[in-house]
PDB file of N, CA and C in Angstrom:
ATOM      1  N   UNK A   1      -3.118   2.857   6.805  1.00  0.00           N
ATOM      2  CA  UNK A   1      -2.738   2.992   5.409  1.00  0.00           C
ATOM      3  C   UNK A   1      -3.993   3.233   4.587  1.00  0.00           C
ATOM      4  N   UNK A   2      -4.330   4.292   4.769  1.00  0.00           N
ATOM      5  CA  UNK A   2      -5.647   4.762   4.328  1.00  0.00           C
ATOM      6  C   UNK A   2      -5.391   4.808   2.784  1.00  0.00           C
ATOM      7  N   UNK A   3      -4.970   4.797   1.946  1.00  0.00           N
ATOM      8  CA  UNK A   3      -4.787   5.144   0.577  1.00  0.00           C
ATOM      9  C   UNK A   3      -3.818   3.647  -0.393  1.00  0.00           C
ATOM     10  N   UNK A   4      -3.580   3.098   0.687  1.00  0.00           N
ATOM     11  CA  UNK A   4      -2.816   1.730   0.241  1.00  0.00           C
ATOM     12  C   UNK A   4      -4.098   0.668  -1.080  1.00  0.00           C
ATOM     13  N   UNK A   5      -4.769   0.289  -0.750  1.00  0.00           N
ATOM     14  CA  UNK A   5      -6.234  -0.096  -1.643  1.00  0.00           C
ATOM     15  C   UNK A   5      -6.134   0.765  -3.421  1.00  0.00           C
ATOM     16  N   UNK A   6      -6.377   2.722  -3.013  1.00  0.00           N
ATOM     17  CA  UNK A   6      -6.005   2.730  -4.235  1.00  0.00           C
ATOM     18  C   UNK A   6      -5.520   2.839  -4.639  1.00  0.00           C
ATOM     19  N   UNK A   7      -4.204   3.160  -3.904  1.00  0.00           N
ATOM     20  CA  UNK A   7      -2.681   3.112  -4.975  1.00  0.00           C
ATOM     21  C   UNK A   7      -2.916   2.027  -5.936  1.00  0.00           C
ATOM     22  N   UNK A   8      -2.860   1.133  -4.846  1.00  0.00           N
ATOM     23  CA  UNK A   8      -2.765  -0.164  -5.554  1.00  0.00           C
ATOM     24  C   UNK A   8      -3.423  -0.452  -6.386  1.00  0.00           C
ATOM     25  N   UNK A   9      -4.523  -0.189  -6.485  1.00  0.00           N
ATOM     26  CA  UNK A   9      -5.832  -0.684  -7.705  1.00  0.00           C
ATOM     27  C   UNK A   9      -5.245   0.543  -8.766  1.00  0.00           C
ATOM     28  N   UNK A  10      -5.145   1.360  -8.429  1.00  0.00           N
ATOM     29  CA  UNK A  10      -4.856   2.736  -9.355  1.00  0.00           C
ATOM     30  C   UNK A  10      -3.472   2.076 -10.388  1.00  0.00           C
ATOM     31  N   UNK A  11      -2.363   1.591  -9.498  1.00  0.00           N
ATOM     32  CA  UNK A  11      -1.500   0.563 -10.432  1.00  0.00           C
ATOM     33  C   UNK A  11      -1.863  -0.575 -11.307  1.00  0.00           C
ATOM     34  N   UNK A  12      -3.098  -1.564 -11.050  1.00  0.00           N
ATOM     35  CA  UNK A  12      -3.181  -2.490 -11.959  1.00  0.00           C
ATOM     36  C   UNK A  12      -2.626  -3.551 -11.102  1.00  0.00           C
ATOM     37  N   UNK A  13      -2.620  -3.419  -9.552  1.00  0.00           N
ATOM     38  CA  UNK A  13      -2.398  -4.738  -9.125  1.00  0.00           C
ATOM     39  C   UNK A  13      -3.025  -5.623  -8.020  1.00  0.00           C
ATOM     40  N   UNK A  14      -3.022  -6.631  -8.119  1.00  0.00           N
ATOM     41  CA  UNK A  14      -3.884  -7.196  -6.896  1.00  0.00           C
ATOM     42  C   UNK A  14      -2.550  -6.898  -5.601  1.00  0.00           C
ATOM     43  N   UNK A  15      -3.920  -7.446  -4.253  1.00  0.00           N
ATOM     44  CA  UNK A  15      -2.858  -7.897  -3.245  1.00  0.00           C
ATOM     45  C   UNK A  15      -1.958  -8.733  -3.159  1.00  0.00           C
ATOM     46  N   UNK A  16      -2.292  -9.996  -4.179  1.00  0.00           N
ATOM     47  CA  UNK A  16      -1.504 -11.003  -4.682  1.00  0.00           C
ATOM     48  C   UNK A  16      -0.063 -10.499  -5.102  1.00  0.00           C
ATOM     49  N   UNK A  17      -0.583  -9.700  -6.196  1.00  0.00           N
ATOM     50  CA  UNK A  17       0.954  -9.094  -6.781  1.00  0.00           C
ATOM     51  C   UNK A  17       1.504  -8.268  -5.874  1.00  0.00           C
ATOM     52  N   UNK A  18       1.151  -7.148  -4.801  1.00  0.00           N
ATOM     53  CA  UNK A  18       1.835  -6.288  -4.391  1.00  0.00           C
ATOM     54  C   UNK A  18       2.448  -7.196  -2.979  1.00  0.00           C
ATOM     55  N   UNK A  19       1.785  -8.130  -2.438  1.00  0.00           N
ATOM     56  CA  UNK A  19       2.447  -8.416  -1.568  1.00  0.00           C
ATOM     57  C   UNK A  19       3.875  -9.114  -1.955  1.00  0.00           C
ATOM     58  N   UNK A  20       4.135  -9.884  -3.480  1.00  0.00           N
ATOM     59  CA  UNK A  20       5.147 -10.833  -4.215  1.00  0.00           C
ATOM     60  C   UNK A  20       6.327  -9.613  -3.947  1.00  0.00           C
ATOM     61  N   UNK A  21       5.577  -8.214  -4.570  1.00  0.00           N
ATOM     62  CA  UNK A  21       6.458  -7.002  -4.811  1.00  0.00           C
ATOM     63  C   UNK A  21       7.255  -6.713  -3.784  1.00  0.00           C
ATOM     64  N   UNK A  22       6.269  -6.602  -2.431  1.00  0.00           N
ATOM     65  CA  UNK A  22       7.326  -5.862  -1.332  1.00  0.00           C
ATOM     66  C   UNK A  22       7.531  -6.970   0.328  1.00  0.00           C
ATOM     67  N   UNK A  23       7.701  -8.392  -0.784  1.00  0.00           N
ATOM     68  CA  UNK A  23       8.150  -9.566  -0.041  1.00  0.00           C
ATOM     69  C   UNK A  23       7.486  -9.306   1.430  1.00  0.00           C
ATOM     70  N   UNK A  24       5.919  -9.605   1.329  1.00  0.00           N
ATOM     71  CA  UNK A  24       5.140  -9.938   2.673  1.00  0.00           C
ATOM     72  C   UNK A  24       3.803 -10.557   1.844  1.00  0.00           C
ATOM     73  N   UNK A  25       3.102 -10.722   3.398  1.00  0.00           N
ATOM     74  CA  UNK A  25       1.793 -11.731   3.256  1.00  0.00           C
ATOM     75  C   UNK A  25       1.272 -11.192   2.440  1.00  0.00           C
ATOM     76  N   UNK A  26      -0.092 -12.043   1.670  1.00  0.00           N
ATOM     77  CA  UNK A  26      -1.377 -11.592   0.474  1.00  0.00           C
ATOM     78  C   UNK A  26      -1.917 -11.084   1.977  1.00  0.00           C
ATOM     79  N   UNK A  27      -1.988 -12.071   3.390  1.00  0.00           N
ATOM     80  CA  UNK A  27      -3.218 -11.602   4.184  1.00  0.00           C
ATOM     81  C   UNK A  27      -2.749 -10.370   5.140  1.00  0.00           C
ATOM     82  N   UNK A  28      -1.677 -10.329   5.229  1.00  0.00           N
ATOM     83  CA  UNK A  28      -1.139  -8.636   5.396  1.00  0.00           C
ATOM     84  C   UNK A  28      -1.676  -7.687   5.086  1.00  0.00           C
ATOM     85  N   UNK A  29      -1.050  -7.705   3.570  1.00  0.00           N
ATOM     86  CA  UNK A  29      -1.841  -6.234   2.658  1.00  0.00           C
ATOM     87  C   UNK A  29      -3.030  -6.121   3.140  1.00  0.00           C
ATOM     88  N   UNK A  30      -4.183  -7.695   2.886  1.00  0.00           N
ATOM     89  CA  UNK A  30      -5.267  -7.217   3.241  1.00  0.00           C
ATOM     90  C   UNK A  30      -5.756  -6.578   4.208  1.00  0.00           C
ATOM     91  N   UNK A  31      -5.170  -6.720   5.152  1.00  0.00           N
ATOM     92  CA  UNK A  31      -5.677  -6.180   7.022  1.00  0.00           C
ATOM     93  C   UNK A  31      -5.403  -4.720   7.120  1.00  0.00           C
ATOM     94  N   UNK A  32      -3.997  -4.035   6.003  1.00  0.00           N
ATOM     95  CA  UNK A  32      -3.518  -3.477   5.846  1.00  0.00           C
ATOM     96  C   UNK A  32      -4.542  -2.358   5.240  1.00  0.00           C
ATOM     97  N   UNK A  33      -5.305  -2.811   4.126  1.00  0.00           N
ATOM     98  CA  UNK A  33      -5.948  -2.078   3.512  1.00  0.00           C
ATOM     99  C   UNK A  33      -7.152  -2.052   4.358  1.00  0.00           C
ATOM    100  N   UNK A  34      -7.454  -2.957   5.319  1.00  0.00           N
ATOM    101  CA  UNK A  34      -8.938  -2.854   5.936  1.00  0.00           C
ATOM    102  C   UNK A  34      -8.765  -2.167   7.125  1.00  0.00           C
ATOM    103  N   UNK A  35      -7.275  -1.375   7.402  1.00  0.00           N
ATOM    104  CA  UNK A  35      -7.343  -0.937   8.525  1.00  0.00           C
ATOM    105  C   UNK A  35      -7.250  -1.351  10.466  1.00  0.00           C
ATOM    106  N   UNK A  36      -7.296  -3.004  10.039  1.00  0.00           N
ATOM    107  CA  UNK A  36      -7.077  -3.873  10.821  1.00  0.00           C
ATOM    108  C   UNK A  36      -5.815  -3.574  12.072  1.00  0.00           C
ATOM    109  N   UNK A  37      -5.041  -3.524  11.107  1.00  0.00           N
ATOM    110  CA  UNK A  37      -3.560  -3.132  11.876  1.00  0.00           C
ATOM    111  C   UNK A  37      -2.647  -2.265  10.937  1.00  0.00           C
ATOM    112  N   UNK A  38      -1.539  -1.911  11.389  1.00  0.00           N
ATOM    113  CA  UNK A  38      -0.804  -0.983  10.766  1.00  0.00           C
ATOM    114  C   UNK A  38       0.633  -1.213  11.000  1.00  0.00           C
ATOM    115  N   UNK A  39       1.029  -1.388   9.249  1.00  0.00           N
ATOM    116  CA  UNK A  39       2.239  -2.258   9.377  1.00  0.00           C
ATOM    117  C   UNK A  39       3.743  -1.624  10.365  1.00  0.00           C
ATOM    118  N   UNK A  40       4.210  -2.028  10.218  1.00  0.00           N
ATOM    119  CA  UNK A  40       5.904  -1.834  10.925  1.00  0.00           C
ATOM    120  C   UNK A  40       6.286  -0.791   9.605  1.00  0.00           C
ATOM    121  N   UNK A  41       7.013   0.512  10.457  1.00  0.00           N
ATOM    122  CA  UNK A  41       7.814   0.799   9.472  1.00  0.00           C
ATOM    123  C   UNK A  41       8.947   0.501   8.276  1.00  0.00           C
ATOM    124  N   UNK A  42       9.380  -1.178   8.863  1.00  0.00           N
ATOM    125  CA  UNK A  42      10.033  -1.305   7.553  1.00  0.00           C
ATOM    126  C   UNK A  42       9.053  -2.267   6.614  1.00  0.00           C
ATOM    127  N   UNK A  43       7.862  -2.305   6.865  1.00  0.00           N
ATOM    128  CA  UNK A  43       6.925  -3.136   5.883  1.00  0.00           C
ATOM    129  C   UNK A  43       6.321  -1.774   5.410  1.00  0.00           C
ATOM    130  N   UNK A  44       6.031  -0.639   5.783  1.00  0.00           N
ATOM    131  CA  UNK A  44       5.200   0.180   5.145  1.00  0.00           C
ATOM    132  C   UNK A  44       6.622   0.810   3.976  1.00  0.00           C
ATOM    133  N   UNK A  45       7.904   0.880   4.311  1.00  0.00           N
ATOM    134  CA  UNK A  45       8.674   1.104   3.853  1.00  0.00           C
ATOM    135  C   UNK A  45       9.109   0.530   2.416  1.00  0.00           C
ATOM    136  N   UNK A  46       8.841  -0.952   2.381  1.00  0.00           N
ATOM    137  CA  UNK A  46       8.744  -1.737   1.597  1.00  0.00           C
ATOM    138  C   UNK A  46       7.508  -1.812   0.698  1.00  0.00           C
ATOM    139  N   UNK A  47       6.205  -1.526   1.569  1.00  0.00           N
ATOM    140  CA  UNK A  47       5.311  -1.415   0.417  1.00  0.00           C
ATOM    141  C   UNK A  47       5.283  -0.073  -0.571  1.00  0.00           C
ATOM    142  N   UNK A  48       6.226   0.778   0.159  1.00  0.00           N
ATOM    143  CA  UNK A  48       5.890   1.817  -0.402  1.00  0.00           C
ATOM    144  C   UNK A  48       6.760   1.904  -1.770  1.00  0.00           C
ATOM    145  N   UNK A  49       7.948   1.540  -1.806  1.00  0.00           N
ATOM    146  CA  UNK A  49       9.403   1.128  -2.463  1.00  0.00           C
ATOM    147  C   UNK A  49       8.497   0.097  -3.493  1.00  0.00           C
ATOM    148  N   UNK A  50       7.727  -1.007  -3.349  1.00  0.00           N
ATOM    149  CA  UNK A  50       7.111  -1.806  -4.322  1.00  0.00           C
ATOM    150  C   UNK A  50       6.029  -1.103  -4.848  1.00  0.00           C
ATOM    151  N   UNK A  51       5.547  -0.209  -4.407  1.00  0.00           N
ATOM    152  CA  UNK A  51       4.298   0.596  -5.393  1.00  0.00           C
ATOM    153  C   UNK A  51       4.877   2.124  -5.865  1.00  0.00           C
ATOM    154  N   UNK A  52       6.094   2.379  -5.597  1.00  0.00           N
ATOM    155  CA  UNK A  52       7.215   3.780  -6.371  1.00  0.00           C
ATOM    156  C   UNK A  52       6.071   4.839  -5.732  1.00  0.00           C
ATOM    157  N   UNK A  53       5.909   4.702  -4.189  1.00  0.00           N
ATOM    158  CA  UNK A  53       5.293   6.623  -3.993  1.00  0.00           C
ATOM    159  C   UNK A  53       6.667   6.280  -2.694  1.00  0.00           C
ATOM    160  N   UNK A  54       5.967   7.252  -1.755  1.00  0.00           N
ATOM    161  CA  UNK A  54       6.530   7.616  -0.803  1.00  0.00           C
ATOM    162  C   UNK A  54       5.635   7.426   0.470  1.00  0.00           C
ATOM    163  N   UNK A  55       5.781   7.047   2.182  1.00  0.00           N
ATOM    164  CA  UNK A  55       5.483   6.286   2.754  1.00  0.00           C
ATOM    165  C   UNK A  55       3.904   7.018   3.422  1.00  0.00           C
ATOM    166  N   UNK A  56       4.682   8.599   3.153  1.00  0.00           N
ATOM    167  CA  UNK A  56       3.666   9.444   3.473  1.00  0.00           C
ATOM    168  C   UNK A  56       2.245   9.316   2.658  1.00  0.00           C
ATOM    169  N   UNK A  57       2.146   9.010   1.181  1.00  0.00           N
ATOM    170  CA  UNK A  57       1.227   8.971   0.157  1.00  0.00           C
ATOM    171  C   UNK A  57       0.462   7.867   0.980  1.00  0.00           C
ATOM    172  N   UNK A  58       1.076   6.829   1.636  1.00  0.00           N
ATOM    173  CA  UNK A  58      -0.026   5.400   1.334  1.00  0.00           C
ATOM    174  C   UNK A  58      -0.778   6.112   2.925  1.00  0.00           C
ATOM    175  N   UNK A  59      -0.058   6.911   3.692  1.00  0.00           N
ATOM    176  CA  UNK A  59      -0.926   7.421   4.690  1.00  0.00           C
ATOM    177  C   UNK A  59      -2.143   8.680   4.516  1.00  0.00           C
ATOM    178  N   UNK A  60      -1.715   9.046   3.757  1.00  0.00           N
ATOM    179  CA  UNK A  60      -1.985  10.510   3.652  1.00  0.00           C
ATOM    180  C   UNK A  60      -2.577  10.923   2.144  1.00  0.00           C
ATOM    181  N   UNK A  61      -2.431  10.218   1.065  1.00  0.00           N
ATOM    182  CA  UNK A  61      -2.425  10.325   0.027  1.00  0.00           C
ATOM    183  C   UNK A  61      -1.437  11.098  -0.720  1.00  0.00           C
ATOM    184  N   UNK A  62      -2.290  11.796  -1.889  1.00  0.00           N
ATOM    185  CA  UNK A  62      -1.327  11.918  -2.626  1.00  0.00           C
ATOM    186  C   UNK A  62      -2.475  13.270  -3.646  1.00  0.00           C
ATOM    187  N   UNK A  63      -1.977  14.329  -4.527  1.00  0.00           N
ATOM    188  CA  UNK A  63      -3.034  14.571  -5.280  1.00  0.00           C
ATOM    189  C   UNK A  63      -3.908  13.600  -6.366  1.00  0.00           C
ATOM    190  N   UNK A  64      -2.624  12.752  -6.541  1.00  0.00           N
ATOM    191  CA  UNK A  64      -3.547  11.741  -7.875  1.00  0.00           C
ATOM    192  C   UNK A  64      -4.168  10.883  -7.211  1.00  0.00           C
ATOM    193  N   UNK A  65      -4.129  10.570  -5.982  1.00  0.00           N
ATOM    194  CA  UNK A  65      -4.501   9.851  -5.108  1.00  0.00           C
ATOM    195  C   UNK A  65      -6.223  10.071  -4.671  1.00  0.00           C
ATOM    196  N   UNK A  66      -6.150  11.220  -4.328  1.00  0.00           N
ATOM    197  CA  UNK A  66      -7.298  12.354  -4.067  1.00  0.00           C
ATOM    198  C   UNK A  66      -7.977  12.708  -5.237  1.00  0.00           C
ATOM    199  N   UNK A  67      -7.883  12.514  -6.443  1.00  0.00           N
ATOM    200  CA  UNK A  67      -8.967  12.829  -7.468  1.00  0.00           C
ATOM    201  C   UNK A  67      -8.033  14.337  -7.693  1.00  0.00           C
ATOM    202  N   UNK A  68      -7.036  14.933  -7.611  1.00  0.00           N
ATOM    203  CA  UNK A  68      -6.782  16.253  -7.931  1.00  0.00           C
ATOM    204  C   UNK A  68      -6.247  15.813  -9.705  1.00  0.00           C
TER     205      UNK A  68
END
């Protein structure tokens, strides 16, 4: 979830809040964003549904994502 970090910061939220959002761990997200591991499709599904992109963006980005 290469782009998960700035979605998220790009929204205005901690890991705190996004994990409340898409009902999983604070220490999830984090591992999540560090590349550690890589969630289950219905957790990336869910994070994606709690930050309004699509599942592909938090992999892949996005243009606003990318500085376009």
């Amino acid at each position: 979830m290469k782009f998960l970090s700035a979605i998220r910061k790009k929204q205005g939220l901690t890991q705190s809040d996004l994990a409340l959002l898409a009902g999983l761990d604070m220490n999830s997200i984090a591992r999540y964003e560090r590349g550690e591991v890589q969630p289950s499709a219905q957790k990336a599904i869910a994070i994606a549904k709690a930050l309004n992109v699509n599942v592909t963006e938090l992999f892949n980005g996005s243009d606003s994502t990318l500085g376009a």
